[in-house]
N, C-alpha and C. Protein backbone atom coordinates (compact mmCIF):
# COMPACT_ATOMS: atom_id res chain seq x y z
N UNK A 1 6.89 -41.09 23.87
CA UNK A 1 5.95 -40.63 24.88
C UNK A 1 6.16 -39.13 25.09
N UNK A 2 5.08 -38.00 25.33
CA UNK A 2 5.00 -37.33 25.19
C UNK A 2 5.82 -36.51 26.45
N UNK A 3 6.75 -35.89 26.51
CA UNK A 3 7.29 -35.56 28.11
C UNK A 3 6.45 -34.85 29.22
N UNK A 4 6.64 -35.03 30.53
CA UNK A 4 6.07 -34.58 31.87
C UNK A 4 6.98 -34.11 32.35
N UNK A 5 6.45 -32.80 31.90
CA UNK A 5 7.28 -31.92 33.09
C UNK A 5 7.23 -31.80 34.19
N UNK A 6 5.90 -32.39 35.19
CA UNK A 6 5.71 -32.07 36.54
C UNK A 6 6.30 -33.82 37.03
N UNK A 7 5.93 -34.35 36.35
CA UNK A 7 6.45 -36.16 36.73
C UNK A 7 7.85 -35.54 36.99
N UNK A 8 9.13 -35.06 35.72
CA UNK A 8 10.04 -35.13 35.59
C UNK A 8 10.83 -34.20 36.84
N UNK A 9 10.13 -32.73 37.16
CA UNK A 9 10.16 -32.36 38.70
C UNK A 9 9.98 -32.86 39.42
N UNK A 10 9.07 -33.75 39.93
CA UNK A 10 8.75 -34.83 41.19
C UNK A 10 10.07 -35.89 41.01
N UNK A 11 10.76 -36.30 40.39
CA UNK A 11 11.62 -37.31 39.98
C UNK A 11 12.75 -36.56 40.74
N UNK A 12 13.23 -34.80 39.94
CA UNK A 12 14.54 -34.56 40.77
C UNK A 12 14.25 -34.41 41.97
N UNK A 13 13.35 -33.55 42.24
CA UNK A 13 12.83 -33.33 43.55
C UNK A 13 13.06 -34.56 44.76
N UNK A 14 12.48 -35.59 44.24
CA UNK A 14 13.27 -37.02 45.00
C UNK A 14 14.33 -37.14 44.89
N UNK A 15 15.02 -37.37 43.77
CA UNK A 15 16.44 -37.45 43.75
C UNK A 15 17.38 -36.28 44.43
N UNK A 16 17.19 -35.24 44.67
CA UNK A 16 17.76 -33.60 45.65
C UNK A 16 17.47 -34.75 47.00
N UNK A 17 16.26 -34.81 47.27
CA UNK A 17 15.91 -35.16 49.12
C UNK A 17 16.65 -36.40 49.29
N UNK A 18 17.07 -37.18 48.56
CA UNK A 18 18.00 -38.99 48.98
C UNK A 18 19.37 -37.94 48.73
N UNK A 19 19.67 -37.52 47.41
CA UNK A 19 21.11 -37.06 47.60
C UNK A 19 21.98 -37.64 47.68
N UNK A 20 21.76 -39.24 46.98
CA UNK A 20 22.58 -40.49 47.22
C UNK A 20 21.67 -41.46 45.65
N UNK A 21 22.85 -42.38 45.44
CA UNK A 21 22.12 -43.34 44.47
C UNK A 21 21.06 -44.21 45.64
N UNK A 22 20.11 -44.12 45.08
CA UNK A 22 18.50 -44.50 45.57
C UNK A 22 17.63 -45.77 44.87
N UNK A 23 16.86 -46.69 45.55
CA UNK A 23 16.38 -47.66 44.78
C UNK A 23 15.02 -46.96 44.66
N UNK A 24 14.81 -47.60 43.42
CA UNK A 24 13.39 -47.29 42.65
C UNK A 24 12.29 -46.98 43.39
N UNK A 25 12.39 -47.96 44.52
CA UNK A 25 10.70 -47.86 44.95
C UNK A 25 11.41 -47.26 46.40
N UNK A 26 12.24 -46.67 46.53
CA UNK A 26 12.07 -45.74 47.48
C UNK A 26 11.92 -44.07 47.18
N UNK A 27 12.53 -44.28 46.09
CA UNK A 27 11.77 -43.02 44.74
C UNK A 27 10.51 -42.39 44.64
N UNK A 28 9.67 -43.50 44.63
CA UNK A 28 8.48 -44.13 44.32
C UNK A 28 7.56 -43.81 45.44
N UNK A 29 7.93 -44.72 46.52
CA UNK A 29 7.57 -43.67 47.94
C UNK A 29 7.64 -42.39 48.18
N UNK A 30 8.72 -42.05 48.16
CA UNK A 30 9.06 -40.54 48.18
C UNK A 30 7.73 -39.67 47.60
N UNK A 31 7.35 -39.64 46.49
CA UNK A 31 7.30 -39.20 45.51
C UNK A 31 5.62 -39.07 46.07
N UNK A 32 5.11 -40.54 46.11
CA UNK A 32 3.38 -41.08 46.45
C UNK A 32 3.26 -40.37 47.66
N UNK A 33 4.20 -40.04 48.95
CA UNK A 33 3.98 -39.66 50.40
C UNK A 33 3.80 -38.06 49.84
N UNK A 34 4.95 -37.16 48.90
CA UNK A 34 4.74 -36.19 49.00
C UNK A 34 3.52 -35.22 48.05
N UNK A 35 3.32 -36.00 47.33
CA UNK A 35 2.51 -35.43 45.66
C UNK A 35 1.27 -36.68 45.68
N UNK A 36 0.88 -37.10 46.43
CA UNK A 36 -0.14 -37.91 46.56
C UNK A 36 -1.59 -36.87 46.08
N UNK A 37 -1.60 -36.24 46.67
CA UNK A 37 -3.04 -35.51 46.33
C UNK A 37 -2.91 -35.16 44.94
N UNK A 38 -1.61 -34.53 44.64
CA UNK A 38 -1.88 -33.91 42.96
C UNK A 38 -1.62 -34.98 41.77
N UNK A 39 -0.90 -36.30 42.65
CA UNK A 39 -1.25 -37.28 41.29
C UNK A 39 -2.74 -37.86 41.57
N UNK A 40 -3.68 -37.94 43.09
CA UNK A 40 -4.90 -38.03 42.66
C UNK A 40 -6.03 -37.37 42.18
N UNK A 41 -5.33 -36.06 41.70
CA UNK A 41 -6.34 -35.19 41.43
C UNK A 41 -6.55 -35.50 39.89
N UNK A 42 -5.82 -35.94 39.01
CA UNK A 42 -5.67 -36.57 37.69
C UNK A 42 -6.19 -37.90 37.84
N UNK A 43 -7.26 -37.85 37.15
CA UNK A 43 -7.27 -39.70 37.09
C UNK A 43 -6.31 -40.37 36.27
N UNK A 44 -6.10 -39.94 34.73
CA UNK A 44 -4.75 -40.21 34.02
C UNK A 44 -3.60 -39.75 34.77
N UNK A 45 -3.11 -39.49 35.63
CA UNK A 45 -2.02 -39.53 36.47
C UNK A 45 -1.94 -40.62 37.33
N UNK A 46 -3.23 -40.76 37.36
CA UNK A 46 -3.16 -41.89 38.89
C UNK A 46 -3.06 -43.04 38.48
N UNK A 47 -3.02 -43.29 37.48
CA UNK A 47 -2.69 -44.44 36.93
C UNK A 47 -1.77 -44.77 35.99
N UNK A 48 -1.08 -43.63 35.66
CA UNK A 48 0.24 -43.86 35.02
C UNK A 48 1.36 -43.51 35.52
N UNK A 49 1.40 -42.71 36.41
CA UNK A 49 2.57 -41.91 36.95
C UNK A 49 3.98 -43.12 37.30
N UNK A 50 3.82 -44.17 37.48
CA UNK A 50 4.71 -45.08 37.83
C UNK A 50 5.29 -44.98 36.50
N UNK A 51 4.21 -45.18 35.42
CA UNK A 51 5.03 -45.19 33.95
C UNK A 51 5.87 -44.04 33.56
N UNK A 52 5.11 -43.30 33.64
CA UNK A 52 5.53 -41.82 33.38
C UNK A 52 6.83 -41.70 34.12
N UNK A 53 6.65 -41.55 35.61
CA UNK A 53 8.34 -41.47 35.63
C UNK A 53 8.86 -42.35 35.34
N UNK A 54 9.47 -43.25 35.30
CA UNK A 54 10.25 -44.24 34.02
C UNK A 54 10.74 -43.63 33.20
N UNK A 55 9.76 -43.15 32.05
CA UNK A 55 10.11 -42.76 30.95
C UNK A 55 10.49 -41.21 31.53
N UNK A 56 10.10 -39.64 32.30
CA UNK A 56 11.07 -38.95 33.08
C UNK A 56 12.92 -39.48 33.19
N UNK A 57 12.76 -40.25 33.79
CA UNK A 57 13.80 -41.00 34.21
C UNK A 57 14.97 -40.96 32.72
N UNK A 58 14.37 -41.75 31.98
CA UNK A 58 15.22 -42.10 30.60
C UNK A 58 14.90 -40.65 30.39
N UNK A 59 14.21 -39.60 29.93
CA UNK A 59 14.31 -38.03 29.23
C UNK A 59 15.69 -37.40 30.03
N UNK A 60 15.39 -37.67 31.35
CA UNK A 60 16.54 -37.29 32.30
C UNK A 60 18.15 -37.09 32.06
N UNK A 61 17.93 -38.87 31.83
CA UNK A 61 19.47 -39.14 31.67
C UNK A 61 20.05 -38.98 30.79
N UNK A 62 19.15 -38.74 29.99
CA UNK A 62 19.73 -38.56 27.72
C UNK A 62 20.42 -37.36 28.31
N UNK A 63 19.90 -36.24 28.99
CA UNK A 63 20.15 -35.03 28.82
C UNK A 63 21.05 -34.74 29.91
N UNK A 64 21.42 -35.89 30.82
CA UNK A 64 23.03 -35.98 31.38
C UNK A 64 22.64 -35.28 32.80
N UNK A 65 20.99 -35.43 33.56
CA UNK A 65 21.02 -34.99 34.47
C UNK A 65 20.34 -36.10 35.60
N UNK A 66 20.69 -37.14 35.65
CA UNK A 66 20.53 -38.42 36.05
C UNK A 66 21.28 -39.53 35.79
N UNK A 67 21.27 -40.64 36.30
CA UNK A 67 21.91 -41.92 36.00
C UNK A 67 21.59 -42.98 36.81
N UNK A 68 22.28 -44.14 36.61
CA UNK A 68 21.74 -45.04 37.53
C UNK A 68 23.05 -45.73 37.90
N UNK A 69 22.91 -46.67 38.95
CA UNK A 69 24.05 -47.81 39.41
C UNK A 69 23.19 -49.10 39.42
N UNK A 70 23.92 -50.14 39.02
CA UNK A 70 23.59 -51.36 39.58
C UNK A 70 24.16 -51.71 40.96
N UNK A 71 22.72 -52.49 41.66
CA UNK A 71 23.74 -52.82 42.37
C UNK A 71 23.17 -54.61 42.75
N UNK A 72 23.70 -55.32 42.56
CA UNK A 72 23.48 -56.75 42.48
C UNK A 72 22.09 -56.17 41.36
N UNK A 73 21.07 -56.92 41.83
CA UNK A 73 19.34 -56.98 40.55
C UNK A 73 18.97 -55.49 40.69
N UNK A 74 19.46 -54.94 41.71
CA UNK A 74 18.83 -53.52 41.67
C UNK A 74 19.42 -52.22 41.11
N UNK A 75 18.59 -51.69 40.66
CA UNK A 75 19.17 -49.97 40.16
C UNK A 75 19.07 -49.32 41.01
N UNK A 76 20.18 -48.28 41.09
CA UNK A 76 19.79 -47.41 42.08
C UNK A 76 19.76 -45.55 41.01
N UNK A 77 18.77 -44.89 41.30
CA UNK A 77 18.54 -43.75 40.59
C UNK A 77 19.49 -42.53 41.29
N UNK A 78 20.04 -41.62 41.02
CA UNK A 78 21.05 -40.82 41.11
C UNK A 78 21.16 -39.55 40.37
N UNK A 79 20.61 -38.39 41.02
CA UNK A 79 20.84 -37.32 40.41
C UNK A 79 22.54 -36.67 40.05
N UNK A 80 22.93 -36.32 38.68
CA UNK A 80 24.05 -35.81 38.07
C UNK A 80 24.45 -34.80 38.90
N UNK A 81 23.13 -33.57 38.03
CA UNK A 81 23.59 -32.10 37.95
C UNK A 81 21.60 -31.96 37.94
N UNK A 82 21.48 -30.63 38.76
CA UNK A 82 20.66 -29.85 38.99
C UNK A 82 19.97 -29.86 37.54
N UNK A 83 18.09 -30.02 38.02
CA UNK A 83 17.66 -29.83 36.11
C UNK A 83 16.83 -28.20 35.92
């Protein structure tokens, strides 16, 4: 998949404001409350962006600036180091 750079900013950008390992869909929230208008200004955003960061997410962590925890069924998302 082709990378997003603005998905992949909205991703740390959430991950800086929790500042703690975080579950997905509070990520997710984060993300829809603050960038709501500019993922609806894309119609192909507005309907992939859940995907898109995902795959953000995995570009992230290859490159050692993210990670995750389990914790019981849930992941929790976790910024490393500054991207």
């Amino acid at each position: 998949m082709k990378r997003d750079i603005q998905i992949e900013n909205m991703l740390i950008d959430a991950l800086q404001y929790f500042g703690k390992p975080t579950l997905i869909t509070d990520v997710n929230r984060y993300i829809w409350n603050k960038y709501e208008n500019d993922i609806r200004m894309s119609d192909e955003m507005l309907y992939k962006w859940q995907y898109q960061l995902r795959w953000a997410f995995t570009n992230l962590k290859k490159e050692g600036i993210c990670d995750f925890n389990k914790q019981g069924q849930n992941s929790l998302w976790l910024l490393i180091k500054k991207g």
